[in-house]
N, C-alpha and C. Protein backbone atom coordinates (compact mmCIF):
# COMPACT_ATOMS: atom_id res chain seq x y z
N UNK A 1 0.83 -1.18 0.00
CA UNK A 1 0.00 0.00 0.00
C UNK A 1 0.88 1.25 0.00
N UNK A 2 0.50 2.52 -0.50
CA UNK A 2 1.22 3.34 -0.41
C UNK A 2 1.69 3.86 0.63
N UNK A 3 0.75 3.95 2.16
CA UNK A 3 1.52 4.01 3.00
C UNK A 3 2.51 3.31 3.44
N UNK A 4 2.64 2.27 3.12
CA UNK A 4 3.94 1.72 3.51
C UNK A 4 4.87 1.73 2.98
N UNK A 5 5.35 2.79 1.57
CA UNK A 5 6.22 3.02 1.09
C UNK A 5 7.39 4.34 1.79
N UNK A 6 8.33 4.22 1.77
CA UNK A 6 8.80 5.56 2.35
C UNK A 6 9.34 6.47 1.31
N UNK A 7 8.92 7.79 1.49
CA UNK A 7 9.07 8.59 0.26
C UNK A 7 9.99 9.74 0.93
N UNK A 8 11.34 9.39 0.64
CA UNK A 8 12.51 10.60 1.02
C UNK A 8 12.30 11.64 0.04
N UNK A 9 12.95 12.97 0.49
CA UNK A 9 13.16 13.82 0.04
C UNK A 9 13.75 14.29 -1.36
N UNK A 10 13.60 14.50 -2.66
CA UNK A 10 14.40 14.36 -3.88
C UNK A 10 15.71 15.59 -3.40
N UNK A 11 16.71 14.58 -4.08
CA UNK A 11 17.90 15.69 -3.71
C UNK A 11 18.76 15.08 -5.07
N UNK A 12 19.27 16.77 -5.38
CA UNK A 12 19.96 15.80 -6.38
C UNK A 12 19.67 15.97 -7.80
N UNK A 13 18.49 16.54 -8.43
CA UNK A 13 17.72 16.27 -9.53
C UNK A 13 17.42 17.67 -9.52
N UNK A 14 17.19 18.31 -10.96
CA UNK A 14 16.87 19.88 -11.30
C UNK A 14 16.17 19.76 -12.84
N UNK A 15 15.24 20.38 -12.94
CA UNK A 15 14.80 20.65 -14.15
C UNK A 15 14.92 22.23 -14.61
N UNK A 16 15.35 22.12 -16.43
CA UNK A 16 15.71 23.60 -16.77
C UNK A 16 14.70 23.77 -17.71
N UNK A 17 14.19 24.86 -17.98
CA UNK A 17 14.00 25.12 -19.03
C UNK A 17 15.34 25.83 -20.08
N UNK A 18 15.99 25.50 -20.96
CA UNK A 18 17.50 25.35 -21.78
C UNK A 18 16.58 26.40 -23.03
N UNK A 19 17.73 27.50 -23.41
CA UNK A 19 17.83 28.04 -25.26
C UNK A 19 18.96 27.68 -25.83
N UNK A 20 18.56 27.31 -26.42
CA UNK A 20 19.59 26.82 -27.69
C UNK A 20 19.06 28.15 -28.88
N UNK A 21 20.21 29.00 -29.35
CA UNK A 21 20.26 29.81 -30.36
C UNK A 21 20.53 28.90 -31.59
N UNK A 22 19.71 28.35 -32.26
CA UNK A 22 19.64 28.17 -33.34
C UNK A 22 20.89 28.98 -34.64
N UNK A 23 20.17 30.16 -34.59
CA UNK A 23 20.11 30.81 -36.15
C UNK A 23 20.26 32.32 -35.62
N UNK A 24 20.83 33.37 -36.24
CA UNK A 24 20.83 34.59 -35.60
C UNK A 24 18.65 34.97 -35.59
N UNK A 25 18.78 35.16 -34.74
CA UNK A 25 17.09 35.63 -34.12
C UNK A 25 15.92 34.31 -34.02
N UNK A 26 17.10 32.97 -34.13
CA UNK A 26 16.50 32.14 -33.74
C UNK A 26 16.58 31.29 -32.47
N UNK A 27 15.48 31.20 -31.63
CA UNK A 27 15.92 30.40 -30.42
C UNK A 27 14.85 29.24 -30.31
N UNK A 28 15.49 28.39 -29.86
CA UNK A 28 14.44 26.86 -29.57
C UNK A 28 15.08 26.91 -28.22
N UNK A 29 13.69 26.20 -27.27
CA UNK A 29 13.76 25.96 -25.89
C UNK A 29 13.77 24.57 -25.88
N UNK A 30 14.07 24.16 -24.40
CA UNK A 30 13.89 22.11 -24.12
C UNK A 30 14.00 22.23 -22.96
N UNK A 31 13.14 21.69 -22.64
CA UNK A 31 13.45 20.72 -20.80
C UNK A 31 14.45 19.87 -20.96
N UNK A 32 15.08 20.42 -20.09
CA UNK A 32 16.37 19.43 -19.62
C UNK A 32 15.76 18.93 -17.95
N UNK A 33 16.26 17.29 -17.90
CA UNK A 33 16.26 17.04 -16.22
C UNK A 33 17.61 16.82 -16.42
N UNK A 34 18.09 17.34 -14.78
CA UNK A 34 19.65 17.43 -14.66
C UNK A 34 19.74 16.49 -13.51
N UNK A 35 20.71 15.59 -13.49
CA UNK A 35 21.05 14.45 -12.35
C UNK A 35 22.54 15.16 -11.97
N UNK A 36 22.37 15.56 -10.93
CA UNK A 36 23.60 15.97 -10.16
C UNK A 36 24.09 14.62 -8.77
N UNK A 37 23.36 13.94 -8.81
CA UNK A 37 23.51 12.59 -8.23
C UNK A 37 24.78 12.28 -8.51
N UNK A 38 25.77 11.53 -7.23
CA UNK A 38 26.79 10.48 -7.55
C UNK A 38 26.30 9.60 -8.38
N UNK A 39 25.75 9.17 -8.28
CA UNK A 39 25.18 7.62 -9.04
C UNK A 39 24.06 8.04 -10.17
N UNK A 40 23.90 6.89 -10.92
CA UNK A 40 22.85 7.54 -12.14
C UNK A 40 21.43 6.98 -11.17
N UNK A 41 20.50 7.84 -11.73
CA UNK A 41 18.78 7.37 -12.02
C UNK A 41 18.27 6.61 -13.13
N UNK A 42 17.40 5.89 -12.68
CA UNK A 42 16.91 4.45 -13.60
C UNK A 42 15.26 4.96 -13.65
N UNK A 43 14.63 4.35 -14.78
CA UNK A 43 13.40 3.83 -14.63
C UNK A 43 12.76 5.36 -14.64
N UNK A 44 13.30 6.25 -15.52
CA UNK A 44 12.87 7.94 -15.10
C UNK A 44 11.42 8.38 -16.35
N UNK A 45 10.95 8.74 -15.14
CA UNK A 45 9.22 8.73 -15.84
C UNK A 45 8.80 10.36 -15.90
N UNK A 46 9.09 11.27 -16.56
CA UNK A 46 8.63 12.65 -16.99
C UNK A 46 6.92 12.64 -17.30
N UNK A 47 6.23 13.71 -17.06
CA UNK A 47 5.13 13.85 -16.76
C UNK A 47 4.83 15.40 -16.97
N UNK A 48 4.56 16.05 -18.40
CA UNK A 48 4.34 17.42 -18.35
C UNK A 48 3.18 18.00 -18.84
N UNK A 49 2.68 18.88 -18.22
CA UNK A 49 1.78 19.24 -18.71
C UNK A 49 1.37 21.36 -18.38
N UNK A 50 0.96 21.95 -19.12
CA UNK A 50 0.55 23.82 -18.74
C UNK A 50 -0.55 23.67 -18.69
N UNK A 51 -1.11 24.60 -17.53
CA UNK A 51 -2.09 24.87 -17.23
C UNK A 51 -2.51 26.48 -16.87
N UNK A 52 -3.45 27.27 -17.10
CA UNK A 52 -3.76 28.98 -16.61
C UNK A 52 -4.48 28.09 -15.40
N UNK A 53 -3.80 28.81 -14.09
CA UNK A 53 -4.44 28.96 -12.54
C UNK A 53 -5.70 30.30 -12.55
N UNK A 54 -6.06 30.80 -13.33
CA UNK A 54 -6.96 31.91 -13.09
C UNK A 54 -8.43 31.32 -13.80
N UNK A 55 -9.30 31.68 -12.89
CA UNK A 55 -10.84 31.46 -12.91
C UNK A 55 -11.67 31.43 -14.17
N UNK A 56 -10.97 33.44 -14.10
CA UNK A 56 -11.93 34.10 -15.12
C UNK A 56 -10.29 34.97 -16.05
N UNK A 57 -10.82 35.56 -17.23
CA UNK A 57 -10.11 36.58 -17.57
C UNK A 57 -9.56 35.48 -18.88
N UNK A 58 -8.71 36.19 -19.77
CA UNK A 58 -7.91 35.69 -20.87
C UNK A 58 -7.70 34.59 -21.43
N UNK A 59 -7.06 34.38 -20.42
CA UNK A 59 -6.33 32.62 -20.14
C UNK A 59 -7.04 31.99 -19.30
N UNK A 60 -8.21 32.18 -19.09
CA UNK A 60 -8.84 31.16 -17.93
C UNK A 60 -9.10 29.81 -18.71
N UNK A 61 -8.88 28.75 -18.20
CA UNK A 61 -8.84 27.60 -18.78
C UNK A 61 -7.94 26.92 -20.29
N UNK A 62 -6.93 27.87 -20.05
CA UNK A 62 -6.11 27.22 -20.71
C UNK A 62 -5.32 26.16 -20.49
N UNK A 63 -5.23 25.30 -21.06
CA UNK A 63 -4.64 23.85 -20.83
C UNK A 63 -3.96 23.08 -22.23
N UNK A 64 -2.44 22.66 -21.57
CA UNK A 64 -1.59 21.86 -23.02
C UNK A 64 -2.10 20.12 -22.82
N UNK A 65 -2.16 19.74 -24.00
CA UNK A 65 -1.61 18.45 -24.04
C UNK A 65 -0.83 17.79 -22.73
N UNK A 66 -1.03 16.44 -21.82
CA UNK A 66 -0.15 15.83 -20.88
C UNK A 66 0.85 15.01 -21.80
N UNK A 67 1.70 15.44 -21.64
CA UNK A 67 3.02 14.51 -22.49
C UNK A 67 3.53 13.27 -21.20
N UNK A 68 4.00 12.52 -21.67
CA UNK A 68 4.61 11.26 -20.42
C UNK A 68 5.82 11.14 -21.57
N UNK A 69 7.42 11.04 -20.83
CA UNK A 69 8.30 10.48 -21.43
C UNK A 69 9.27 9.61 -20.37
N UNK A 70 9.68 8.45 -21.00
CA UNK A 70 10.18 7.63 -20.56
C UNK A 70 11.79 7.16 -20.45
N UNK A 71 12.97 7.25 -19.72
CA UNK A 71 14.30 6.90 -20.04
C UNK A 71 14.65 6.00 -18.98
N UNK A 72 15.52 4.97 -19.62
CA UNK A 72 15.81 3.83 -18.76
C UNK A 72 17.12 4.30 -17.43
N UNK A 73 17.78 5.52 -18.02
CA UNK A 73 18.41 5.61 -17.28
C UNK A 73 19.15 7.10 -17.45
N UNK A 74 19.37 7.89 -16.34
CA UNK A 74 20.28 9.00 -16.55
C UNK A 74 21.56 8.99 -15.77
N UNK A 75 22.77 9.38 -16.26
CA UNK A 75 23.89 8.80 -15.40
C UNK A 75 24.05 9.94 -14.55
N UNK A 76 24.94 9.72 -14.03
CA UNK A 76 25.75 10.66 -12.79
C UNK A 76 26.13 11.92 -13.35
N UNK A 77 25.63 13.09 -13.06
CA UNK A 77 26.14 14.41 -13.20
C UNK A 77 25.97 14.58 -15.24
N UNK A 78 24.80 13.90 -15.15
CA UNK A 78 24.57 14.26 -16.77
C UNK A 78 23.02 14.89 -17.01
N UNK A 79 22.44 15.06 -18.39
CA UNK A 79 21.00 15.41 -17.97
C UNK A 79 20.92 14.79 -19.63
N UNK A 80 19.38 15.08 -19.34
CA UNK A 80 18.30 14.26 -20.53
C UNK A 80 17.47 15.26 -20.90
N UNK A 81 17.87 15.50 -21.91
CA UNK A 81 16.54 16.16 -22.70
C UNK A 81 14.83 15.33 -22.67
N UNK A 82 14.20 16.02 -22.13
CA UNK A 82 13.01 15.62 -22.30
C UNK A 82 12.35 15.99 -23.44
N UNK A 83 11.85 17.08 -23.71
CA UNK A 83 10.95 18.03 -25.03
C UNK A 83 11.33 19.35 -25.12
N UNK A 84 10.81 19.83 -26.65
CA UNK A 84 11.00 20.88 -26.64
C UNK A 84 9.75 22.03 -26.26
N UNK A 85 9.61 22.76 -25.83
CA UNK A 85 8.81 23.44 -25.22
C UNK A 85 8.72 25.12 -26.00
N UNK A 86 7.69 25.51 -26.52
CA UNK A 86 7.26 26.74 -27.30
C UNK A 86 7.00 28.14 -26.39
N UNK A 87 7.56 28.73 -26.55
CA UNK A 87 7.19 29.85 -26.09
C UNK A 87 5.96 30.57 -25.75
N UNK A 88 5.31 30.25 -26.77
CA UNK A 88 3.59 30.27 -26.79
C UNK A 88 3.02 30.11 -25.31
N UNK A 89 3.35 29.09 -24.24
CA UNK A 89 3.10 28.55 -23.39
C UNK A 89 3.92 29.17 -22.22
N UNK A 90 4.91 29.62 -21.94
CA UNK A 90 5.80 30.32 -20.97
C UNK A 90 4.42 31.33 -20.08
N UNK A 91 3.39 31.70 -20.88
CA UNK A 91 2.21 31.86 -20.22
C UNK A 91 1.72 31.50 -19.01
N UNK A 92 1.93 29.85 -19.50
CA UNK A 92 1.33 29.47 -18.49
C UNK A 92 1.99 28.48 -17.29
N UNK A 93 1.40 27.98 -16.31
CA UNK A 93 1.82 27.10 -15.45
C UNK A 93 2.22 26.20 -15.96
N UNK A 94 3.85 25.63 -15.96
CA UNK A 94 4.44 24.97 -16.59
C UNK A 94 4.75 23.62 -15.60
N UNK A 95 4.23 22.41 -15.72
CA UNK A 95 4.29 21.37 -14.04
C UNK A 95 5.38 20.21 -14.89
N UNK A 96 6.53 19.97 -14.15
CA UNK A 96 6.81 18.49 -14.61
C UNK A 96 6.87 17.74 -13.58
N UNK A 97 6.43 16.98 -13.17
CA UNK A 97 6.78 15.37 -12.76
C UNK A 97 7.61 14.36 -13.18
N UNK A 98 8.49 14.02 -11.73
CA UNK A 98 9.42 13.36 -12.21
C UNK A 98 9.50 12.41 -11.07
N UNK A 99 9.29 11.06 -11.69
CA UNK A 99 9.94 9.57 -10.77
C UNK A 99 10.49 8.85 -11.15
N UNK A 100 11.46 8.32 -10.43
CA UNK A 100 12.69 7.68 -10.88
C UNK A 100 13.25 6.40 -9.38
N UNK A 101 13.79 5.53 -10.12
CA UNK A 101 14.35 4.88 -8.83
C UNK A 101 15.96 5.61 -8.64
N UNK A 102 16.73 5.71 -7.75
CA UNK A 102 17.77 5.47 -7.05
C UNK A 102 18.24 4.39 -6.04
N UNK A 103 18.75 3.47 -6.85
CA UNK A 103 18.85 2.33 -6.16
C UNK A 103 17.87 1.64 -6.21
N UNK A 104 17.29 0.85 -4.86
CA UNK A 104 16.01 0.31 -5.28
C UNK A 104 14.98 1.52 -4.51
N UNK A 105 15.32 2.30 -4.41
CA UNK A 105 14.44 3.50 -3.51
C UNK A 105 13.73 4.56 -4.38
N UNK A 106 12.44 4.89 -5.04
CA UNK A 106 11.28 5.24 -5.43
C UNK A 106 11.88 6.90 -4.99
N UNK A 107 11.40 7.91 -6.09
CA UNK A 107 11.55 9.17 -5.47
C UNK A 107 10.41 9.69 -6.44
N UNK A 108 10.18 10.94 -6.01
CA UNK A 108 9.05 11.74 -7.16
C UNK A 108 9.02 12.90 -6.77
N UNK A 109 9.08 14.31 -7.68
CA UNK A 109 8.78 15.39 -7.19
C UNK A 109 7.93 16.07 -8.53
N UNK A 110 7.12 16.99 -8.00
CA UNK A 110 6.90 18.02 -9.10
C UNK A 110 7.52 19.44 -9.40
N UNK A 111 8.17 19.99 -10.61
CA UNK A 111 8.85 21.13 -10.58
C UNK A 111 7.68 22.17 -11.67
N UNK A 112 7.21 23.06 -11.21
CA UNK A 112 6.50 24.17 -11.18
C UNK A 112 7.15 25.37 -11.35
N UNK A 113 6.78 25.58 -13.12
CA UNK A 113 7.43 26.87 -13.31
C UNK A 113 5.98 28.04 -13.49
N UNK A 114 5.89 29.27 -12.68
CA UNK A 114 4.89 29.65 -12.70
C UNK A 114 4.54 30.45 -13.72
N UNK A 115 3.45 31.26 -13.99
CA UNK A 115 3.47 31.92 -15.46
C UNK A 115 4.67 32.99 -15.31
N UNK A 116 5.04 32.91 -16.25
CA UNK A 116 6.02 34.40 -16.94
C UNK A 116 6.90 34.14 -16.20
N UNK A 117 7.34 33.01 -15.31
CA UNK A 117 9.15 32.60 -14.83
C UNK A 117 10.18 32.26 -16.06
N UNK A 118 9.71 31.63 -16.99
CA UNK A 118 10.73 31.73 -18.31
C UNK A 118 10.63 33.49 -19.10
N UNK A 119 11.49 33.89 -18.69
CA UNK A 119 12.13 35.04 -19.06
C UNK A 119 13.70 35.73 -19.18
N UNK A 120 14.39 36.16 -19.68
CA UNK A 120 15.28 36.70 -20.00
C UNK A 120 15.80 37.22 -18.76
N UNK A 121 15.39 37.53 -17.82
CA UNK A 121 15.73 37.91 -16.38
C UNK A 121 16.26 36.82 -15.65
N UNK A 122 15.70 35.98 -15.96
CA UNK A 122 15.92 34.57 -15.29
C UNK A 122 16.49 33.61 -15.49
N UNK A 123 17.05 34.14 -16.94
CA UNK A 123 18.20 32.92 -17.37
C UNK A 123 19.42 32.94 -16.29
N UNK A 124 20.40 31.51 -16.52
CA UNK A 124 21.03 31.79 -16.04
C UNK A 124 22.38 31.05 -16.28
N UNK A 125 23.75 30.53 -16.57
CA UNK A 125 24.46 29.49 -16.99
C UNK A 125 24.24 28.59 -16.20
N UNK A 126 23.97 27.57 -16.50
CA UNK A 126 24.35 25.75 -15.94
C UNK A 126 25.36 25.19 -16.08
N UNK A 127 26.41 25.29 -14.74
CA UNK A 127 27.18 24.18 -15.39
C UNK A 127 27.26 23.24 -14.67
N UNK A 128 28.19 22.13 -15.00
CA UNK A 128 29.01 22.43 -16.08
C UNK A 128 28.61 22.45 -17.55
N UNK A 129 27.43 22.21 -17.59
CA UNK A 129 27.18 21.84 -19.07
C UNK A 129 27.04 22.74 -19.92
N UNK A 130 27.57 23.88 -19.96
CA UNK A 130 27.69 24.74 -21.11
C UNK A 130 26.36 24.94 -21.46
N UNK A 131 24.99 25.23 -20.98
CA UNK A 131 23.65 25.79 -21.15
C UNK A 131 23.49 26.76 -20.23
N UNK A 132 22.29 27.67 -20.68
CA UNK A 132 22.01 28.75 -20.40
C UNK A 132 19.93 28.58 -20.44
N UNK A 133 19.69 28.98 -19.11
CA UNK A 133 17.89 28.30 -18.98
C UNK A 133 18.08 29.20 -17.62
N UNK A 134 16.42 28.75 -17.34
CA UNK A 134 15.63 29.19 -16.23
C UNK A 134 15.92 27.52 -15.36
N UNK A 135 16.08 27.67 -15.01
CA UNK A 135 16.84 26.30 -13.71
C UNK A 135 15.54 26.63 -12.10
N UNK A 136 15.22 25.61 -11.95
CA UNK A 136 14.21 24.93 -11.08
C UNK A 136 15.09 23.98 -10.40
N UNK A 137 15.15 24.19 -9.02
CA UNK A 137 16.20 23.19 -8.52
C UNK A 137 15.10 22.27 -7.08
């Protein structure tokens, strides 16, 4: 049963939103999950989906597609591209979910980027990996 599972704290694990400059005045975005872990993560289950938190007004009930992506494994101090992600949407509530084993031990968190946190203010370098994103740690 689920209570009898024990669910530690995620440590260790960061999701970015990453630009990649294409082309001069061109930029493409991607979720990156970043494993800063000694050891790699197995069995890693991504879970994304945008949503507008407001009632009434503009964007009320705006909602993306739930994407699910799947990798058998991310190693130690490396990261995985998940998707690429449109600007169009930086609008809105941006949620990923992420579970993964470490070891034989179960972890899961959700990383919540809120509207208008992907911005140019907020970039920032990652390293070591030579990218430049809005980083959710």
């Amino acid at each position: 049963m689920k209570k009898d599972i024990p669910f530690h704290p995620v440590e260790g694990i960061q999701v970015a939103i990453v630009r990649n400059i294409v082309e001069e005045n061109t930029t493409e975005w991607s979720v990156v999950v970043i494993n800063r872990n000694p050891t790699p993560i197995s069995t890693v289950m991504v879970t994304s989906k945008g949503y507008s938190n407001t009632e009434s007004g503009i964007n009320s009930g705006q909602k993306t597609s739930t994407l699910r992506h799947f990798f058998p494994e991310i190693p130690s101090e490396k990261h995985q591209v998940v998707e690429t992600i449109m600007p169009d949407v930086f609008h809105l509530t941006n949620e990923f979910w992420i579970s993964y084993f470490l070891g034989n031990q179960i972890y899961d968190k959700k990383f919540i980027f809120v509207p208008d946190s992907i911005v140019e203010d907020n970039i920032v370098e990652i390293a070591p990996f030579g990218m430049e994103g809005v980083l959710h740690e």
